[in-house]
N, C-alpha and C. Protein backbone atom coordinates (compact mmCIF):
# COMPACT_ATOMS: atom_id res chain seq x y z
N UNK A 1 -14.82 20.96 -8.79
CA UNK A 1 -14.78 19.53 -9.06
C UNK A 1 -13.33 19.12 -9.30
N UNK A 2 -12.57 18.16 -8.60
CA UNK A 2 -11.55 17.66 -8.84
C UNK A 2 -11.01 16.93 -10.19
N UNK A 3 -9.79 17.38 -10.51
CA UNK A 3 -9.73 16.68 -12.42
C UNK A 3 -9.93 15.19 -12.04
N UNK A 4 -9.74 14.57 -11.01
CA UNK A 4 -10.01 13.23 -11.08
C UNK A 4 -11.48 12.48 -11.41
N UNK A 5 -12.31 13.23 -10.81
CA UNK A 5 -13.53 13.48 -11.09
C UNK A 5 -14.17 13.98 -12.61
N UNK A 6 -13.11 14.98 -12.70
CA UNK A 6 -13.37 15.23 -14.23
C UNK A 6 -13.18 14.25 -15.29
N UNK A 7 -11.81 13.61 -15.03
CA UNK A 7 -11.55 12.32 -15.92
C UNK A 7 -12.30 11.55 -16.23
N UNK A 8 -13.04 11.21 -14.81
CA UNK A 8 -14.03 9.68 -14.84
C UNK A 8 -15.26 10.85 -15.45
N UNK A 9 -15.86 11.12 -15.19
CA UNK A 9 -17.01 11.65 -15.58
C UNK A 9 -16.74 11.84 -17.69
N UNK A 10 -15.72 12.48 -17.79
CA UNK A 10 -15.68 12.57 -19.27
C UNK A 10 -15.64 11.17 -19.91
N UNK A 11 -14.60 10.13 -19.44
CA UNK A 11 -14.37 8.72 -19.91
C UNK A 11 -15.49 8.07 -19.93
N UNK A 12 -16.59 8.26 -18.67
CA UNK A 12 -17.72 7.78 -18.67
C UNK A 12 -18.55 8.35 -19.67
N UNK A 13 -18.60 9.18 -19.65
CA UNK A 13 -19.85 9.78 -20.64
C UNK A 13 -19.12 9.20 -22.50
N UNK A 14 -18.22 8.94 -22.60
CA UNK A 14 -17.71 8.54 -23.51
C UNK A 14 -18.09 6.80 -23.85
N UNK A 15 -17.50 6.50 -22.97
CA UNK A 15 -17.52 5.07 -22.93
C UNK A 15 -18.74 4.37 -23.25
N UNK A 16 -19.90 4.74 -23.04
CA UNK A 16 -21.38 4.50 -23.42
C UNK A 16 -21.46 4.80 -25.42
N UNK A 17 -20.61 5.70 -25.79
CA UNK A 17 -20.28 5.56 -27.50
C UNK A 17 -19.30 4.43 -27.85
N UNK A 18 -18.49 3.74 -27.22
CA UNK A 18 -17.65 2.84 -27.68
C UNK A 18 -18.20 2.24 -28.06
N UNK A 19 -19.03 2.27 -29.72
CA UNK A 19 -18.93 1.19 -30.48
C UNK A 19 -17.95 1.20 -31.30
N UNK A 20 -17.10 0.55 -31.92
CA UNK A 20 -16.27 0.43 -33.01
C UNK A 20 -14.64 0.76 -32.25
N UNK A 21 -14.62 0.64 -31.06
CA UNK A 21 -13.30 0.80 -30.21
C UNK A 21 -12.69 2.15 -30.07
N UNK A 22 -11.65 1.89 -29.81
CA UNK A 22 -11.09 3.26 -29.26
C UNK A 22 -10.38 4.22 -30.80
N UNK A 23 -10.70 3.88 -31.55
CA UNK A 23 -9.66 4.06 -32.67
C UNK A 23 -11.01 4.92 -33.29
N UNK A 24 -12.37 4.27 -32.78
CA UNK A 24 -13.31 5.04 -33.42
C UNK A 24 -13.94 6.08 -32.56
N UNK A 25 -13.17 6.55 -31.41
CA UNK A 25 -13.82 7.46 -30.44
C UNK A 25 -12.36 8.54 -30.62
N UNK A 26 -11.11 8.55 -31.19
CA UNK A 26 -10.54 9.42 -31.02
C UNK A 26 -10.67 11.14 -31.43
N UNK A 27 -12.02 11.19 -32.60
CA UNK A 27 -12.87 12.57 -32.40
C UNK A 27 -12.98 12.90 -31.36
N UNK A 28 -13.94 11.95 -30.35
CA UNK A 28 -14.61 12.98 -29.35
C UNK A 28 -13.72 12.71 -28.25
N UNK A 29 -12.39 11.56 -28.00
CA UNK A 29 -11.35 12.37 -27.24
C UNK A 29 -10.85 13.28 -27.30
N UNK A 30 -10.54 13.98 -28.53
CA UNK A 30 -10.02 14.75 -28.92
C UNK A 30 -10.81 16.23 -28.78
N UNK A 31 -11.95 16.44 -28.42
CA UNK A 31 -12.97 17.42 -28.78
C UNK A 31 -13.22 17.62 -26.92
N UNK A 32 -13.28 16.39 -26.40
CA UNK A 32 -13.17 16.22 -25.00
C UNK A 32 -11.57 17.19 -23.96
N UNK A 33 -10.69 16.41 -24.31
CA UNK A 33 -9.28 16.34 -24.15
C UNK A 33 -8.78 18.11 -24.66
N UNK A 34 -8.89 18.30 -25.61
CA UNK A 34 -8.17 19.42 -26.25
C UNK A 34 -9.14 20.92 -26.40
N UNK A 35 -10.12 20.89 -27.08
CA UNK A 35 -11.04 21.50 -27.17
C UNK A 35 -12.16 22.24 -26.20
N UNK A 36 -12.79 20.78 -25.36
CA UNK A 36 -13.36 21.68 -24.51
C UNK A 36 -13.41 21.74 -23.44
N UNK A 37 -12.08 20.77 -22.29
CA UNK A 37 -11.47 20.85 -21.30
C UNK A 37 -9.86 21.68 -21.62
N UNK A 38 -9.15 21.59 -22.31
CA UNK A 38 -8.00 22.43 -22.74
C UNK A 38 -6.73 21.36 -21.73
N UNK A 39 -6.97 20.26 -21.71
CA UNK A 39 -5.68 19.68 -20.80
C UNK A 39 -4.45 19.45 -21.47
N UNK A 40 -4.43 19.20 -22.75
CA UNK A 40 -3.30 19.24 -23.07
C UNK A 40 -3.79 19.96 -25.07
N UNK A 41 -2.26 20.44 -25.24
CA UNK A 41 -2.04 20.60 -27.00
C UNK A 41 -2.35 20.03 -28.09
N UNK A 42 -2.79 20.10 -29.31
CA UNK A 42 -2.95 19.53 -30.50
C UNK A 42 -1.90 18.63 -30.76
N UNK A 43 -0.53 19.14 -30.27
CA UNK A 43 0.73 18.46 -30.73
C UNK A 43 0.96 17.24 -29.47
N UNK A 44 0.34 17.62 -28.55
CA UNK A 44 0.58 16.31 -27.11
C UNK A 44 -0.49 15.28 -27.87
N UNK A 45 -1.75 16.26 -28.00
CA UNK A 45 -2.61 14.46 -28.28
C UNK A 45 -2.34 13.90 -29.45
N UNK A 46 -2.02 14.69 -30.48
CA UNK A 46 -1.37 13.65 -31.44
C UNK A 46 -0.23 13.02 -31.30
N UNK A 47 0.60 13.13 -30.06
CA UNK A 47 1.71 12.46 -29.48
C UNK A 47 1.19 11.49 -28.86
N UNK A 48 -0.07 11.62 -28.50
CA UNK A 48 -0.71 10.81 -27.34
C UNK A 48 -1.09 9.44 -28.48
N UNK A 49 -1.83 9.74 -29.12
CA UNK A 49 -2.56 8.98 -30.12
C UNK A 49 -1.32 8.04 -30.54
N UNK A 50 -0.38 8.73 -31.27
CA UNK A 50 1.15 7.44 -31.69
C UNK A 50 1.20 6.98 -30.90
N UNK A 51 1.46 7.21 -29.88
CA UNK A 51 2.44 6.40 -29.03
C UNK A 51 1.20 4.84 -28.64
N UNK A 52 0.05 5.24 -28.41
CA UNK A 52 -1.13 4.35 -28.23
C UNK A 52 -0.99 3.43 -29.73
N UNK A 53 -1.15 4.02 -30.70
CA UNK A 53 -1.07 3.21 -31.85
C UNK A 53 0.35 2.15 -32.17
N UNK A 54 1.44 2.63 -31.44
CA UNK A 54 2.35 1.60 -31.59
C UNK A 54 2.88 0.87 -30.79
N UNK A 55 2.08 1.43 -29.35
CA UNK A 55 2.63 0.09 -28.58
C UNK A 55 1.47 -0.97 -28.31
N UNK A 56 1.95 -2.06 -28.23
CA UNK A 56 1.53 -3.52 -28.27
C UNK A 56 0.06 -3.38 -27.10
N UNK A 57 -1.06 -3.97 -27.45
CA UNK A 57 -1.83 -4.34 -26.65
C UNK A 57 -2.74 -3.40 -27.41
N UNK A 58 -4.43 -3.11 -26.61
CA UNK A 58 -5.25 -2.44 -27.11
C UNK A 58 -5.29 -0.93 -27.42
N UNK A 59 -5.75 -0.27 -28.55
CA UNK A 59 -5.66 1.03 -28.82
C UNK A 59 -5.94 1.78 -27.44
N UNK A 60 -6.85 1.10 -26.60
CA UNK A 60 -7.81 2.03 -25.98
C UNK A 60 -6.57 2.61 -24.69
N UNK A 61 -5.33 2.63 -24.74
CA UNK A 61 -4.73 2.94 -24.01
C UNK A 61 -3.94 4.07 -23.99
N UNK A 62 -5.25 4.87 -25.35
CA UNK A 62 -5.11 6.35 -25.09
C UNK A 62 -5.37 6.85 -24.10
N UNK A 63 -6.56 6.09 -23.63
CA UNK A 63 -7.38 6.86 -22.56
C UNK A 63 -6.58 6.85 -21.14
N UNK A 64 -5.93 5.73 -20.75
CA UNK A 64 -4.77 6.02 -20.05
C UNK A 64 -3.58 6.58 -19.55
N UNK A 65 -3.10 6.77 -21.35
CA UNK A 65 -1.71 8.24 -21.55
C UNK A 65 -2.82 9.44 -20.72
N UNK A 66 -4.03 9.55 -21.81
CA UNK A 66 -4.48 11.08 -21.29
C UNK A 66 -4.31 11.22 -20.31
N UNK A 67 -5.19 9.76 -19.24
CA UNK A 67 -5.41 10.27 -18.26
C UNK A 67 -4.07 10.34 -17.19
N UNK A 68 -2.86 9.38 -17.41
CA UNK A 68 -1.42 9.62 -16.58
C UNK A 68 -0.86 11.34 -16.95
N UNK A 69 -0.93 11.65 -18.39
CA UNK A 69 -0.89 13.08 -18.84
C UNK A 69 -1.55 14.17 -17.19
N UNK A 70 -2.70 14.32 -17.56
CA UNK A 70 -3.64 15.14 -16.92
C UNK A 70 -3.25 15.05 -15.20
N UNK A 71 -3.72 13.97 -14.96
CA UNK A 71 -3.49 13.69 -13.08
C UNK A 71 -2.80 12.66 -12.88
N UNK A 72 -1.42 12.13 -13.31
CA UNK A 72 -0.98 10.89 -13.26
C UNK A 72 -1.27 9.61 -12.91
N UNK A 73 -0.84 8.68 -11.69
CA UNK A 73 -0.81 7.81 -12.07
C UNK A 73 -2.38 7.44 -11.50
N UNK A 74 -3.12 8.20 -10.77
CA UNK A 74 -4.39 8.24 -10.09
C UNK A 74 -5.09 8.63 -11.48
N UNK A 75 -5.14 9.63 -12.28
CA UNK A 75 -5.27 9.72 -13.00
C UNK A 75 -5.78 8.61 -14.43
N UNK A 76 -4.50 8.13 -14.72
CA UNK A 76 -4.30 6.67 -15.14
C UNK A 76 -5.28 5.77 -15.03
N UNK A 77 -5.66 5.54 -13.64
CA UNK A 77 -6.34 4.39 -13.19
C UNK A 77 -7.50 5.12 -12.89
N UNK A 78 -8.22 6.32 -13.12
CA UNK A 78 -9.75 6.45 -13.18
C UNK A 78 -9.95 6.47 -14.74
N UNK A 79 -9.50 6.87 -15.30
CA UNK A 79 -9.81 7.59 -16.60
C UNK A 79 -10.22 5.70 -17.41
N UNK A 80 -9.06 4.37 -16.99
CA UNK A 80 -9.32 3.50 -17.35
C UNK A 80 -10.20 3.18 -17.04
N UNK A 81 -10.76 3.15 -15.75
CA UNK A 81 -11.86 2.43 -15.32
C UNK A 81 -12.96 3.20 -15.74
N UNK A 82 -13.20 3.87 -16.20
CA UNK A 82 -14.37 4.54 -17.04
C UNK A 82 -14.67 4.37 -18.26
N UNK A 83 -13.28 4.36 -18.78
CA UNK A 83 -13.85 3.48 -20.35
C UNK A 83 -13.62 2.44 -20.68
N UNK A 84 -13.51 1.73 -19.59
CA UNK A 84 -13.41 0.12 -19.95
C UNK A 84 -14.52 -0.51 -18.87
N UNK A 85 -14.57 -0.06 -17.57
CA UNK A 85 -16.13 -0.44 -17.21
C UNK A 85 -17.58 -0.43 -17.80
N UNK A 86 -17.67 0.31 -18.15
CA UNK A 86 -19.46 0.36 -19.02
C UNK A 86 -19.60 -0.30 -19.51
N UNK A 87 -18.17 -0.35 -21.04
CA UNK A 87 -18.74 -1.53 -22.49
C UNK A 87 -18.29 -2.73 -22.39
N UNK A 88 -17.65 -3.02 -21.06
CA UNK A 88 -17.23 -4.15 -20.51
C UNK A 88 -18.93 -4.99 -20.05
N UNK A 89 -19.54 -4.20 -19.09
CA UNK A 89 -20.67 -4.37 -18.81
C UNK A 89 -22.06 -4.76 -19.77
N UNK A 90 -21.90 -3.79 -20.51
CA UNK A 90 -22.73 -3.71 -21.60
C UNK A 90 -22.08 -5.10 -22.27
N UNK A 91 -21.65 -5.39 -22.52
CA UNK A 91 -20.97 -6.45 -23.66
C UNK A 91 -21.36 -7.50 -23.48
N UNK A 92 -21.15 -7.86 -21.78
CA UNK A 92 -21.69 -9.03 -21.24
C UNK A 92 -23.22 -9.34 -21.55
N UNK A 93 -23.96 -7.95 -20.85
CA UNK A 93 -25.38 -8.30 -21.14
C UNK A 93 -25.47 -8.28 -22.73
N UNK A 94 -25.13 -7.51 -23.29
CA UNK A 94 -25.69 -8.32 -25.11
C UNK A 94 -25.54 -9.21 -25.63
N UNK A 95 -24.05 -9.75 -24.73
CA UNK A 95 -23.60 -11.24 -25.07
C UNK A 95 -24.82 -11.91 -24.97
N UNK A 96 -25.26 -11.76 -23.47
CA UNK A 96 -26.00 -12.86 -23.00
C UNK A 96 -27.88 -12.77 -24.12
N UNK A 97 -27.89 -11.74 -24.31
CA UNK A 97 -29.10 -11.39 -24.99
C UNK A 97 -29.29 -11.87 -26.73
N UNK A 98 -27.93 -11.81 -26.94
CA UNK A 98 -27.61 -12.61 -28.62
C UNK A 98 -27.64 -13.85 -28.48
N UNK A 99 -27.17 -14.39 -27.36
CA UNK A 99 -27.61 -16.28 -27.42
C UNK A 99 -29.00 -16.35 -27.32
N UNK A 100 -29.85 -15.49 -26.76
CA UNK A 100 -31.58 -15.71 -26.77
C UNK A 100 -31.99 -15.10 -28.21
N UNK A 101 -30.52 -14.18 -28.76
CA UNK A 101 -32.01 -13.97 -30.11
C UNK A 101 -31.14 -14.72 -31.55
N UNK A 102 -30.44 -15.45 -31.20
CA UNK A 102 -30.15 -16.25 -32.53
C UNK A 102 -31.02 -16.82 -33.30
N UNK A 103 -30.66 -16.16 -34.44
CA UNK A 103 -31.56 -16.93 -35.72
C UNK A 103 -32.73 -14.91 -36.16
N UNK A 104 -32.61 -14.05 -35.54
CA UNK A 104 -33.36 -13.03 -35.22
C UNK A 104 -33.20 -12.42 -36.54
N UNK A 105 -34.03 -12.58 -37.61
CA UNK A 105 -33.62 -11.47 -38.63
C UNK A 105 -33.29 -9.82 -38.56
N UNK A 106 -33.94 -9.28 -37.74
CA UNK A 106 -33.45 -8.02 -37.33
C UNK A 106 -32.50 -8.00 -37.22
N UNK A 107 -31.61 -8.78 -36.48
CA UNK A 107 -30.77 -8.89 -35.56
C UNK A 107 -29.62 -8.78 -36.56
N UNK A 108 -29.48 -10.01 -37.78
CA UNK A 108 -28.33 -10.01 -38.92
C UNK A 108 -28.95 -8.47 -39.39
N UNK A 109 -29.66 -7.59 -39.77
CA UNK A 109 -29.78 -6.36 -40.07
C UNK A 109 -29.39 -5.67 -39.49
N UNK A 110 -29.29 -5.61 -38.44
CA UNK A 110 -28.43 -4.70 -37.34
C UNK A 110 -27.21 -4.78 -37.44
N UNK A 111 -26.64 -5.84 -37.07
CA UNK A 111 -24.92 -6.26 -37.28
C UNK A 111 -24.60 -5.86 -38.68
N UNK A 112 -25.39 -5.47 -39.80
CA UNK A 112 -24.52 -5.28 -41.52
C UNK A 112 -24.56 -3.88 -41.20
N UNK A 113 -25.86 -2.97 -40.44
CA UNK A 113 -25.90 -2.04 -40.21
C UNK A 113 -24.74 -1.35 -39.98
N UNK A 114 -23.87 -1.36 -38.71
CA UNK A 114 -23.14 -1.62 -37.64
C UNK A 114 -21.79 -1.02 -38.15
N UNK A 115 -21.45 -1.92 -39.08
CA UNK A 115 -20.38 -1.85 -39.81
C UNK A 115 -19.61 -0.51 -40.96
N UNK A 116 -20.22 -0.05 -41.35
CA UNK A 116 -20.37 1.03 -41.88
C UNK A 116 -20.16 2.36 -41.27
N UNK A 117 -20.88 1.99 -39.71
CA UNK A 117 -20.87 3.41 -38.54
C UNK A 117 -19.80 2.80 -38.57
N UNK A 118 -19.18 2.17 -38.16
CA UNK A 118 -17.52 2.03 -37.76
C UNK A 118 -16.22 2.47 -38.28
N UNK A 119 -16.95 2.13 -39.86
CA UNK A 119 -15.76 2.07 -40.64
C UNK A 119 -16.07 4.13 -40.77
N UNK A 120 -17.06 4.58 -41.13
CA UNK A 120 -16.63 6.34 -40.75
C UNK A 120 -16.29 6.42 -39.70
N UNK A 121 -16.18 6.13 -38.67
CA UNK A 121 -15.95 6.56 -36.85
C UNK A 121 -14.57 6.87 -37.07
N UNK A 122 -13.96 5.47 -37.81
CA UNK A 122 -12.50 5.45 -37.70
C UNK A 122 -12.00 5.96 -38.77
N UNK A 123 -12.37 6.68 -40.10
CA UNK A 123 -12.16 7.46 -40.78
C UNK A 123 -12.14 8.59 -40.36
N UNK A 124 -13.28 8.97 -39.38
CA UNK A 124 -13.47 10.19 -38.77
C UNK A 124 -12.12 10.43 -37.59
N UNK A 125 -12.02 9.48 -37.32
CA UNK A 125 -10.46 9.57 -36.34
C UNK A 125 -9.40 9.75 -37.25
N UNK A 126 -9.22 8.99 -37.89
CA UNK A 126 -7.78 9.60 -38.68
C UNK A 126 -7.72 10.97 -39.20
N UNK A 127 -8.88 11.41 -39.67
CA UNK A 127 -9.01 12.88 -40.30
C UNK A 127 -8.68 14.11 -38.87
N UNK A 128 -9.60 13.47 -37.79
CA UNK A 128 -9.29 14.57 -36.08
C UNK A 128 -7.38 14.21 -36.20
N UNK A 129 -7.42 13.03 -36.28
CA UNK A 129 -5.76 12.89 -35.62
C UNK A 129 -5.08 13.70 -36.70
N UNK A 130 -5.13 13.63 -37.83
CA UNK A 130 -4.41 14.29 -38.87
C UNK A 130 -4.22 15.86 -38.63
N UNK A 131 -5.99 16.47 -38.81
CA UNK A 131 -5.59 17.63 -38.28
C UNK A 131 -5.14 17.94 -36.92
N UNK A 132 -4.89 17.46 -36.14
CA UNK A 132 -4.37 17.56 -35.13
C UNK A 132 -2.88 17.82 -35.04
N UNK A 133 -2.29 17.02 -36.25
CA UNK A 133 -0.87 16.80 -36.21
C UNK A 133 -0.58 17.34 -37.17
N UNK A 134 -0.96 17.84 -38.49
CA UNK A 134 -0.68 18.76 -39.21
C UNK A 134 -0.90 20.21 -39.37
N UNK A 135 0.97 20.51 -39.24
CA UNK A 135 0.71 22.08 -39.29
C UNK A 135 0.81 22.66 -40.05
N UNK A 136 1.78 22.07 -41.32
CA UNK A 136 2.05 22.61 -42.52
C UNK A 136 2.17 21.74 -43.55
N UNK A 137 2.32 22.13 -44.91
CA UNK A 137 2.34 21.48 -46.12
C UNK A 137 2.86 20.12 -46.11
N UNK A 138 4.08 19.88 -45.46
CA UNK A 138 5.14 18.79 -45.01
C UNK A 138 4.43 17.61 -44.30
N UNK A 139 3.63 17.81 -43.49
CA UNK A 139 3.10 17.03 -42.67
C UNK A 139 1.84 16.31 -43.52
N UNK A 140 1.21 17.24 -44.40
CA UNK A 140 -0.07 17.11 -45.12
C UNK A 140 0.46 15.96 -46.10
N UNK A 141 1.69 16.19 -46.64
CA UNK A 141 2.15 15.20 -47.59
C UNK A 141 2.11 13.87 -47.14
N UNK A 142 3.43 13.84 -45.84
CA UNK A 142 3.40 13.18 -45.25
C UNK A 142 1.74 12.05 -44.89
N UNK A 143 0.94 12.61 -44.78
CA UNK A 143 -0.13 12.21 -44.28
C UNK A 143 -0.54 11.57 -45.48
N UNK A 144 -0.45 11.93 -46.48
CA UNK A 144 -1.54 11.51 -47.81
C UNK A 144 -0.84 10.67 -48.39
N UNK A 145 0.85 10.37 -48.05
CA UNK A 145 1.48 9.71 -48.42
C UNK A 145 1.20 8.28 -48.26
N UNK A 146 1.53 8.25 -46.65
CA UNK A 146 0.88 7.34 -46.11
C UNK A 146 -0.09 6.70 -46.27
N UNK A 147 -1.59 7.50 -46.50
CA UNK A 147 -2.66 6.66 -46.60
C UNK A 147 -2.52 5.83 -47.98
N UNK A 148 -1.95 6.65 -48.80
CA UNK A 148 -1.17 6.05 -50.14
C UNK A 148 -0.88 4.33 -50.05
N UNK A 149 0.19 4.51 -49.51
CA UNK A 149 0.86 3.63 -49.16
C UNK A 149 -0.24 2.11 -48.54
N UNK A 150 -0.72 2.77 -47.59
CA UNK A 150 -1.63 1.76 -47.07
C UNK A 150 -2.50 1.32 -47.69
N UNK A 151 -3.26 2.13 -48.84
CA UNK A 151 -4.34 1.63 -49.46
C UNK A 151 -3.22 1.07 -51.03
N UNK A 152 -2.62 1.07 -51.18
CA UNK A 152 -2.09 0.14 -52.25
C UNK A 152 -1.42 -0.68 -51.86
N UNK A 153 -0.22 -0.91 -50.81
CA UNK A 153 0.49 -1.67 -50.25
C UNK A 153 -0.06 -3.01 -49.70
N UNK A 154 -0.95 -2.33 -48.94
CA UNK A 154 -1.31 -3.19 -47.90
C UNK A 154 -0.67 -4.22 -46.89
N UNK A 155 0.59 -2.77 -45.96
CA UNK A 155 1.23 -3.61 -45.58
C UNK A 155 0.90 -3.22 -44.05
N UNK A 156 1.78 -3.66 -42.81
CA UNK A 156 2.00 -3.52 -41.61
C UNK A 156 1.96 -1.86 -41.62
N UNK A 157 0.85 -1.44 -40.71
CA UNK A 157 1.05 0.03 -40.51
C UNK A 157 2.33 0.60 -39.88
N UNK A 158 2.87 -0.39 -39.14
CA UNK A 158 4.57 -0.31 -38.63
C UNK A 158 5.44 0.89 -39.23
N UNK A 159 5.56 0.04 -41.04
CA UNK A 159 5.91 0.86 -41.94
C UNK A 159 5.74 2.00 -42.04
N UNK A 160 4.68 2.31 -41.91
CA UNK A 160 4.28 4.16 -42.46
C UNK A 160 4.62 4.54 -41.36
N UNK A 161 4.48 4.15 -40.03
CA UNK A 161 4.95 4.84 -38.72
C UNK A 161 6.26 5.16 -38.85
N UNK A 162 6.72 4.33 -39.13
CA UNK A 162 8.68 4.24 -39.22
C UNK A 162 8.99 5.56 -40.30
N UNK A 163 8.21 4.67 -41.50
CA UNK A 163 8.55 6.13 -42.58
C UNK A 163 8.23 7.36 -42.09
N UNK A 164 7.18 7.62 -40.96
CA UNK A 164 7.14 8.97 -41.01
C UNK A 164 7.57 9.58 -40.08
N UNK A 165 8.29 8.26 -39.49
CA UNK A 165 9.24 9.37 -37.71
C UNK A 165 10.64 9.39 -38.96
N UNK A 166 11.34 8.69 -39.67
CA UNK A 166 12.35 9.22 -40.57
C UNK A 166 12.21 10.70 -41.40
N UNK A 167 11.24 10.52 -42.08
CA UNK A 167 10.53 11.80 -42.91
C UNK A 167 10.32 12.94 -41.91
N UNK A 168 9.75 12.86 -40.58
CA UNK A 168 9.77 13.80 -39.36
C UNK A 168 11.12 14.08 -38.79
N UNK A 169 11.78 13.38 -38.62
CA UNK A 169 13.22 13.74 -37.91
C UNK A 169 14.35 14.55 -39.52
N UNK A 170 13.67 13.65 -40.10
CA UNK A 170 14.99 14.93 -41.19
C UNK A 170 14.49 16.16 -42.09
N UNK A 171 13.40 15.83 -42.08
CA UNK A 171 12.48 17.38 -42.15
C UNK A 171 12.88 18.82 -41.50
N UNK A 172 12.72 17.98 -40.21
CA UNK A 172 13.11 19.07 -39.05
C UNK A 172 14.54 18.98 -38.42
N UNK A 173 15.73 18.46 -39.56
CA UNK A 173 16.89 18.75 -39.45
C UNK A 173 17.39 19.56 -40.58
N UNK A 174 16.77 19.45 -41.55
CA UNK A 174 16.75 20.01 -42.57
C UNK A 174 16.08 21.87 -42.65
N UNK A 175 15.11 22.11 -42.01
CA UNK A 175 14.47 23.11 -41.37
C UNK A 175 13.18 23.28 -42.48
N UNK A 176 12.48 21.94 -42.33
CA UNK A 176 11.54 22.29 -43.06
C UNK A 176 10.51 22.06 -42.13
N UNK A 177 10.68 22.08 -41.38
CA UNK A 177 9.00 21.93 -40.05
C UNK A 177 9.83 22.26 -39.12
């Protein structure tokens, strides 16, 4: 089977879980991607993951690095169209199915439901990305620092990014990672 084939087929089978976005599927990219295809390192996809998290536009443009990573720029452009076709699809039809069930008490039970899977999904991602990117004590700090920071601060995640490519670059000038 051709990796191009492989791409779409994994993105697809993925893309049918995108609830809670891409920020809440980076487990099973990661379990996908590293684990049980082997395409790239612990240290690439957590390279992969930053670089998605700080540049401008939607998270989900991990799935793009991976896939330019893996089979470039063909690559690129299947791996997108797999996880952005389905819940693209899907979205529409529920759209259209929530204007017929407004007012649906189930329905507000479902949506409070909803919320909760999300908010672990994307807990559950930061914890894959973390271990992913931590190899030693330094990094662990680093990491707990941060969430520190974010849960009292409450500022622009910008910040902790910045702080921790400074804290990363003189770490490892220093020879502590």
């Amino acid at each position: 089977m051709s990796i191009l084939v492989q791409l779409g087929l994994t993105f697809l089978g993925v893309a049918f879980f995108s609830i809670g976005g891409a920020s809440a599927l980076i487990p099973e990219f990661y379990r996908q991607v590293v684990a049980v295809r082997g395409w790239m390192s612990d240290a690439d996809f957590a390279h992969m993951v930053a670089l998605a998290q700080v540049a401008p536009g939607p998270n989900m443009l991990i799935v793009s690095l991976i896939g330019w990573r893996v089979a470039g720029i063909p690559g690129l452009l299947v791996s997108t169209a797999a996880i952005v076709g389905p819940p693209s699809l899907i979205a529409f039809g529920v759209g259209r199915a929530l204007d017929r069930l407004k007012g649906a008490n189930w329905l507000a039970a479902a949506k409070a439901g909803l919320a909760p899977v999300v908010v672990g999904l994307m807990m559950a991602s930061g914890l894959v990305t973390a271990q992913a990117a931590n190899i030693s004590a330094l990094p662990w700090l680093i990491t707990a620092g941060s969430a520190l920071f974010m849960y009292l601060a409450r500022r622009n995640p910008l910040w902790v990014i910045a702080g921790g490519a400074v804290l990363g670059v003189a770490a490892s000038r220093l020879g502590w990672m």
